[in-house]
Protein backbone atom coordinates (compact mmCIF):
# COMPACT_ATOMS: atom_id res chain seq x y z
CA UNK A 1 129.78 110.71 27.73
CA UNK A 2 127.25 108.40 26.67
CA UNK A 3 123.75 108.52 28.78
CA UNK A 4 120.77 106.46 28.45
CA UNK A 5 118.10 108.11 29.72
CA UNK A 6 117.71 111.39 32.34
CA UNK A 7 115.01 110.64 34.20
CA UNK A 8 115.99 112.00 38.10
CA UNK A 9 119.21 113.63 39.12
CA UNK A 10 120.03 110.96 42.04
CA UNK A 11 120.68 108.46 38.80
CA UNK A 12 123.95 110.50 37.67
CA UNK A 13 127.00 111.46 38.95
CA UNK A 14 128.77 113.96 39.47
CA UNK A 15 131.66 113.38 36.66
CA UNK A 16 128.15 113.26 34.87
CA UNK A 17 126.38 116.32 35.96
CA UNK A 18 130.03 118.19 35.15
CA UNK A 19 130.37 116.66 31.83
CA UNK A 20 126.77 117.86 31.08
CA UNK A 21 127.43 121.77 31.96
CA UNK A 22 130.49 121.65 30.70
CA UNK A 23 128.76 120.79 27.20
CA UNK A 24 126.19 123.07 27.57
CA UNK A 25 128.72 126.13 28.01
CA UNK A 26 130.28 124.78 24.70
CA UNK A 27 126.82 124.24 22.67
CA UNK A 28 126.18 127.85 23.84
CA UNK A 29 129.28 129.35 22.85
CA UNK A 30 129.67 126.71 19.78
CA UNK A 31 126.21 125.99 18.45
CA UNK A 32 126.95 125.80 14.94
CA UNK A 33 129.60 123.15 15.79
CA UNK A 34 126.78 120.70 16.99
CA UNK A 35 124.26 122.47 14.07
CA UNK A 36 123.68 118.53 12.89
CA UNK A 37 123.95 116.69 15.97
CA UNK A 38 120.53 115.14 16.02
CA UNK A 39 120.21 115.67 11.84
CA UNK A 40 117.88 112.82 10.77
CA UNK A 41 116.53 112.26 14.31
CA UNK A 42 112.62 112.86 15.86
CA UNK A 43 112.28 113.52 19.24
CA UNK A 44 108.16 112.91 20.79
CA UNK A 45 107.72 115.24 23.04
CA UNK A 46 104.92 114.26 25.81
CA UNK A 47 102.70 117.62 27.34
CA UNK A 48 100.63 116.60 30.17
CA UNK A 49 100.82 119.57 32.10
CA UNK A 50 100.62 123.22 30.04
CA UNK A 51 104.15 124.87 29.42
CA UNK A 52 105.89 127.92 28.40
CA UNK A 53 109.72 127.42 28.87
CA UNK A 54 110.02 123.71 28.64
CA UNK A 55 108.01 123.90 25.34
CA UNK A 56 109.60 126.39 24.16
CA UNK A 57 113.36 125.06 24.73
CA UNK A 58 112.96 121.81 23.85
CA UNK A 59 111.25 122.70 20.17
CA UNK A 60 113.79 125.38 19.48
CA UNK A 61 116.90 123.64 20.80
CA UNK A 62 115.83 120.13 18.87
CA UNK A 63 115.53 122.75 15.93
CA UNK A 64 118.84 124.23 16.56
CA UNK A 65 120.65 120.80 16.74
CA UNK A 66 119.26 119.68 13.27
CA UNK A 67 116.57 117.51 14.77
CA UNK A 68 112.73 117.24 14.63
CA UNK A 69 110.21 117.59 17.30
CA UNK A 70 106.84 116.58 17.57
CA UNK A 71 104.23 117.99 20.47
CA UNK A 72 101.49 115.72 22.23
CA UNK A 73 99.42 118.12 24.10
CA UNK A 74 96.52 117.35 26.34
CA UNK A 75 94.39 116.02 23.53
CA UNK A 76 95.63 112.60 24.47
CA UNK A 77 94.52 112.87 28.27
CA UNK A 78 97.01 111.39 30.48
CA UNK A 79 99.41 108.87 30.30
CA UNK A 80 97.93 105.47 31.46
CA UNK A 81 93.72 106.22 30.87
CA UNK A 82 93.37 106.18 27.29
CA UNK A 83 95.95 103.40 26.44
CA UNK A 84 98.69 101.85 29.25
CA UNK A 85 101.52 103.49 29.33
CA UNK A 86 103.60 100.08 28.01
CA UNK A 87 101.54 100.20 25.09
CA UNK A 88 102.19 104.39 24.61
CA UNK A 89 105.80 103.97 24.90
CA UNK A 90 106.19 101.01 22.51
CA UNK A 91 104.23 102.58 19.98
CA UNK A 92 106.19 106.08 20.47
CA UNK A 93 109.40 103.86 20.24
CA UNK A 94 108.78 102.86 16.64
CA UNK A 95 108.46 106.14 15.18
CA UNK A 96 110.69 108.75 17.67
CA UNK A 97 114.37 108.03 18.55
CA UNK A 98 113.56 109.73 21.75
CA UNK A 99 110.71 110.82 24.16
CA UNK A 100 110.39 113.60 26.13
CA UNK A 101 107.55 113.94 28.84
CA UNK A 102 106.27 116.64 30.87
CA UNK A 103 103.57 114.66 33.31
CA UNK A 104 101.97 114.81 36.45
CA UNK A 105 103.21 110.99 38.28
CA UNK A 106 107.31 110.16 38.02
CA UNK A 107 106.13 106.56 37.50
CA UNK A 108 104.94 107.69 34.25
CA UNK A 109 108.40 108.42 33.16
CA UNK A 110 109.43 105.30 34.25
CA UNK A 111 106.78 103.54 32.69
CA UNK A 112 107.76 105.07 29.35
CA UNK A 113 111.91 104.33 30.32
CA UNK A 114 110.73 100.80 31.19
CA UNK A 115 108.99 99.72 28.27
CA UNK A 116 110.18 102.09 25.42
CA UNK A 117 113.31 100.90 23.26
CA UNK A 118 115.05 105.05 23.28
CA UNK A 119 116.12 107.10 25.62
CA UNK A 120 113.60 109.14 27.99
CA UNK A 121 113.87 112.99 29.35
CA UNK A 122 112.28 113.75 32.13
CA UNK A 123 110.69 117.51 31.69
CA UNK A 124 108.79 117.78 35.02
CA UNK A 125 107.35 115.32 37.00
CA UNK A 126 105.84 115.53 40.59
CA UNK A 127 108.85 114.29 42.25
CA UNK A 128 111.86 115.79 39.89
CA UNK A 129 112.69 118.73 37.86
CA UNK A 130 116.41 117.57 36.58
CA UNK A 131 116.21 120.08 33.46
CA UNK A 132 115.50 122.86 35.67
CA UNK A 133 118.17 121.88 38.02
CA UNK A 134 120.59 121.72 35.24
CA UNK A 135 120.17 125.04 33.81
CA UNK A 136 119.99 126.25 37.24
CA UNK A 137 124.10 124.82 37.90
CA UNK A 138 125.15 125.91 34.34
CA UNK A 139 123.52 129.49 35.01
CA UNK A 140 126.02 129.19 38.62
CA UNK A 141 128.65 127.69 36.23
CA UNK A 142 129.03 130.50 34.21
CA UNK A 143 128.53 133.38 37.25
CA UNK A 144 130.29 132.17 39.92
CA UNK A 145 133.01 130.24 37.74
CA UNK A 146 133.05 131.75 34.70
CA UNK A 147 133.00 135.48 35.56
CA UNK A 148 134.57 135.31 39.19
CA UNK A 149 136.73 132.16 39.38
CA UNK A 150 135.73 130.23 41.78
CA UNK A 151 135.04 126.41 42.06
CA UNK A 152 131.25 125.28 41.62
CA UNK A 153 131.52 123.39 45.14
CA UNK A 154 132.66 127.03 46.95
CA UNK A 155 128.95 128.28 46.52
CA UNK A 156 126.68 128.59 49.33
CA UNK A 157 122.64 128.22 47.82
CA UNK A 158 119.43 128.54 49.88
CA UNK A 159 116.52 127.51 48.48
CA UNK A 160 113.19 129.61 50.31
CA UNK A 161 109.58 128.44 49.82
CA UNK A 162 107.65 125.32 48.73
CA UNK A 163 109.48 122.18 49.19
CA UNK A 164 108.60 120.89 45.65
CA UNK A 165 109.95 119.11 42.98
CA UNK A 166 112.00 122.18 41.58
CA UNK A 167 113.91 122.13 45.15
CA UNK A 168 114.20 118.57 45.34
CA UNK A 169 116.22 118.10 41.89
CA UNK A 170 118.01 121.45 43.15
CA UNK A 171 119.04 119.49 46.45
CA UNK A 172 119.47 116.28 44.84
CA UNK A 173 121.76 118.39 42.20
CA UNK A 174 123.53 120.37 44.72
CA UNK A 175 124.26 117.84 47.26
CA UNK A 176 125.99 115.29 44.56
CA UNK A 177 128.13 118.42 43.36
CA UNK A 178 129.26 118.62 46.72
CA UNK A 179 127.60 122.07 46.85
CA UNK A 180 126.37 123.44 50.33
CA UNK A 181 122.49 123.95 50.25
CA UNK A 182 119.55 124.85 52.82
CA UNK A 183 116.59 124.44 52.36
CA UNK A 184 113.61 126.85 54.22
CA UNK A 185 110.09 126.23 54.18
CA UNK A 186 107.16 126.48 56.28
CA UNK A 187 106.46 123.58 58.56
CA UNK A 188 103.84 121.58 56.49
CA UNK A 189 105.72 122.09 52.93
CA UNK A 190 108.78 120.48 53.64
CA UNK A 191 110.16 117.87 50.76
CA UNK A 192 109.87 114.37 50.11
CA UNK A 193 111.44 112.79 53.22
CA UNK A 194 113.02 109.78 51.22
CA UNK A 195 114.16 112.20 48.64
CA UNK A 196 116.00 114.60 51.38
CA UNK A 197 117.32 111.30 53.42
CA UNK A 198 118.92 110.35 50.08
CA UNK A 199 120.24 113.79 49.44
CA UNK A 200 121.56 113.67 52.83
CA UNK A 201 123.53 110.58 51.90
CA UNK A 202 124.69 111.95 48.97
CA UNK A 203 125.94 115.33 50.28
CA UNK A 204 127.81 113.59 53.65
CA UNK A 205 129.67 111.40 50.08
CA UNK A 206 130.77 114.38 48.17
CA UNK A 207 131.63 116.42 51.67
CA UNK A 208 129.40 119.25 51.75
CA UNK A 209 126.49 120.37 53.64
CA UNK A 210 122.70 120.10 53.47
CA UNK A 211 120.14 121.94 56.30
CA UNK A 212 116.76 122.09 56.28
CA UNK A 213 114.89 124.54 58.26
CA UNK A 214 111.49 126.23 59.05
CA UNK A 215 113.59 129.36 60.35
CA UNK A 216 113.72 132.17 57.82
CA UNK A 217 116.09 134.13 60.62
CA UNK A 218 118.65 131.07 60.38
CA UNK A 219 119.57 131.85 56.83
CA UNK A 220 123.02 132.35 57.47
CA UNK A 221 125.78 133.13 55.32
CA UNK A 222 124.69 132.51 51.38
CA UNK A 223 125.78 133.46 47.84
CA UNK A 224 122.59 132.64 46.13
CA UNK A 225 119.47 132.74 47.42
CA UNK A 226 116.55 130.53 44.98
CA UNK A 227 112.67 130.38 45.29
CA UNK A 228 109.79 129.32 43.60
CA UNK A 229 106.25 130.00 43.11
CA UNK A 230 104.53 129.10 46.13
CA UNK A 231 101.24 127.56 44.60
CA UNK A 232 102.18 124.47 42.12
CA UNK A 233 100.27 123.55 39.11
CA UNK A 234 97.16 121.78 39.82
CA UNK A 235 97.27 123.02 43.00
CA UNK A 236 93.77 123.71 44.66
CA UNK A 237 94.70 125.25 48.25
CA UNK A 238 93.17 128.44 48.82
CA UNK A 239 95.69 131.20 48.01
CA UNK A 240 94.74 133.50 50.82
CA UNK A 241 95.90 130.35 53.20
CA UNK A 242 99.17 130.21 51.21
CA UNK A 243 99.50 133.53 51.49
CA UNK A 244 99.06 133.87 55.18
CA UNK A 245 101.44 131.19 55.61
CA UNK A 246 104.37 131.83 53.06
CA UNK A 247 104.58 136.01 53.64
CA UNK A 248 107.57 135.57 56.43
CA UNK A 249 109.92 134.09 53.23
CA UNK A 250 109.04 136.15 50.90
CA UNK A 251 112.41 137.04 49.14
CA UNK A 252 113.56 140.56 48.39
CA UNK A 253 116.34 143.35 49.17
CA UNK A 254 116.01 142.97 52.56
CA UNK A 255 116.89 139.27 52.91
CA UNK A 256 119.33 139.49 50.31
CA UNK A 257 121.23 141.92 52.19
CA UNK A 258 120.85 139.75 55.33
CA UNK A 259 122.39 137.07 54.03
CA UNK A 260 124.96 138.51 51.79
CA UNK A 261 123.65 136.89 48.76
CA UNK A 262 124.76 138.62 45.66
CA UNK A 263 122.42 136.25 43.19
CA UNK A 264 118.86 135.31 42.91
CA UNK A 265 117.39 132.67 41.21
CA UNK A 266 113.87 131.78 39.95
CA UNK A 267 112.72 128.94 37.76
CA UNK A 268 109.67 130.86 36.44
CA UNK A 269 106.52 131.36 36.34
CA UNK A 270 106.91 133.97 39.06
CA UNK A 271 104.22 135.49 41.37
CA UNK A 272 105.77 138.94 41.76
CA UNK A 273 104.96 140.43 45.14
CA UNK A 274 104.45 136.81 46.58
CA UNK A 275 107.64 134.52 46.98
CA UNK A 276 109.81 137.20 45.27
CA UNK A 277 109.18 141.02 44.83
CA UNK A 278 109.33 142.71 41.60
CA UNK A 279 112.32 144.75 42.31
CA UNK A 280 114.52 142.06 43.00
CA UNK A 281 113.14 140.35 40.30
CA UNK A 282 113.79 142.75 37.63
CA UNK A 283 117.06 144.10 39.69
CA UNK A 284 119.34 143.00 36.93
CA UNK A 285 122.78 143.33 39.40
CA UNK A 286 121.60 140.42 41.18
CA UNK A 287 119.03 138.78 39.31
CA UNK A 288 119.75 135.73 36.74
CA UNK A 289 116.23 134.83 36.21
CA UNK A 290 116.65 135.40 32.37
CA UNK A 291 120.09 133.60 31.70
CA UNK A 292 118.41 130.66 34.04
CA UNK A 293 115.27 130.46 31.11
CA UNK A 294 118.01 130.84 28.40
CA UNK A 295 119.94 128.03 29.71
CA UNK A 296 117.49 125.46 29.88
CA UNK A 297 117.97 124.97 26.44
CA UNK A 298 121.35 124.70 26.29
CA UNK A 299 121.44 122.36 29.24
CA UNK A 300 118.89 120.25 27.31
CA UNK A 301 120.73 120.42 24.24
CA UNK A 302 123.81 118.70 26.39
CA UNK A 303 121.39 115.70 26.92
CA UNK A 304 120.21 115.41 23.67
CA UNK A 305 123.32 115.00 22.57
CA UNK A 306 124.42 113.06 25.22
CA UNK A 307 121.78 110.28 24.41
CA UNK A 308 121.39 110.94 20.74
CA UNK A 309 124.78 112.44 19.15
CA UNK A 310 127.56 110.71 17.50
């Protein structure tokens, strides 16, 4: 399966998004099959915003695959002030044979798609997380699949907190996977309208559900149960108001037992004792929060290869 760039999950499919975990189970389980995949091959890799995990994974996994990668931190301000974007991406384009960029605006990423000549990755944007999401449905892949044999579109996920670009990639994801999803937050911190409309659409397509909600007590029935820190990067709102506000979905035990969720999920950084309490975090019967940070390099090793391997 031959992509051309991954810039938001709405632009793949679902044959796609399979094809993609299904590779990253096999790098994972196979990596010295794919040890020269990207031999010869330089990958740019764009840092607007600080990173632990993305930076991490992408370095190690280009390593891993035979390829180079080179970091742009902050030293070059961001994308658009110190030179147009156009003009970064063309320039990038005649040394890299691919880009990868962490930044603050999604029409940076398209910027660079537009007017680069190789393929783009989006690693975080304020709109779309699609690597996150990724690792996040391999991670479900290999629990709820894997280890107890059942179909990827039998799971029930909730996603509790900030609706942010982390949950919108995970409802984007879910809903073309044809996996039911709800989504709780506070009033105020809902998603991007357009984005939910469109995961709507896609959802009603592939025949599952998607509910939104500001009603922690209307949880329901779930398997896995995901949330997120509820102060973003760059973020200036006073934490004491977040706090005040966010308290009521805090996940732990309890709720997990309310719902009958047997997995948690968090994308990391987490602010234990805020969205999710430490015990729950570190309870390693239901927690994945490890195998979720392990996977995103595997799931971006299935892209790499996807856009860059023979």
């Amino acid at each position: 399966m031959k992509l051309t760039h991954f810039l938001a999950d709405d632009q793949l499919s679902k044959t796609q998004l399979l094809s993609l975990i299904d590779l990253a189970k096999n790098i994972k389980q196979n990596p010295s099959a794919y040890h020269q995949s990207l031999a010869g091959k330089s990958i740019a890799m764009i840092f607007e915003k600080p990173s632990l995990r993305t930076h991490v994974s992408f370095d190690i996994g280009i390593a891993k695959l035979g390829g180079h990668a080179l970091y742009l931190g902050q030293q070059n301000g961001k994308l658009g002030e110190r030179e147009r974007v156009s003009d970064y991406a063309k320039n990038l384009s005649c040394y890299a044979d691919l880009i990868v960029a962490r930044v603050f605006e999604h029409r940076s990423i398209s910027g660079l798609a537009e007017h680069g000549s190789v393929p783009v990755i989006n690693a975080l944007c304020d709109l779309y997380h699609p690597c996150q999401a990724l690792a996040d449905f391999v991670t479900l892949s290999e629990v709820f699949v894997d280890d107890k044999g059942q179909d990827l579109s039998s799971i029930k996920l909730a996603y509790i907190g900030d609706g942010n670009n982390v949950s919108n990639s995970l409802m984007t994801m879910a809903a073309i996977l044809g996996v039911d999803f709800t989504l709780v937050c506070p009033e105020g911190f809902e998603p991007d309208m357009a984005l939910f409309d469109k995961a709507t659409t896609l959802a009603s397509i592939a025949g599952s559900s998607l509910t939104m909600t500001s009603d922690i007590k209307s949880l329901g029935q779930q398997d896995v149960i995901y949330t997120d820190t509820w102060i973003s990067m760059g973020d200036n709102t006073k934490v004491d108001d977040i706090l005040a506000k966010f308290m009521p979905y805090q996940v732990n035990h309890k709720l997990m037992e309310s719902a009958g969720a047997s997995t948690v999920m968090h994308c990391q950084p987490a602010h234990l004792e805020q969205e999710i309490t430490t015990e729950l975090f570190d309870d390693e019967s239901k927690s994945v929060v490890f195998q979720q940070a392990e996977n995103r390099m595997w799931a971006q090793n299935s892209v790499l290869v996807s856009l860059l391997g023979e």
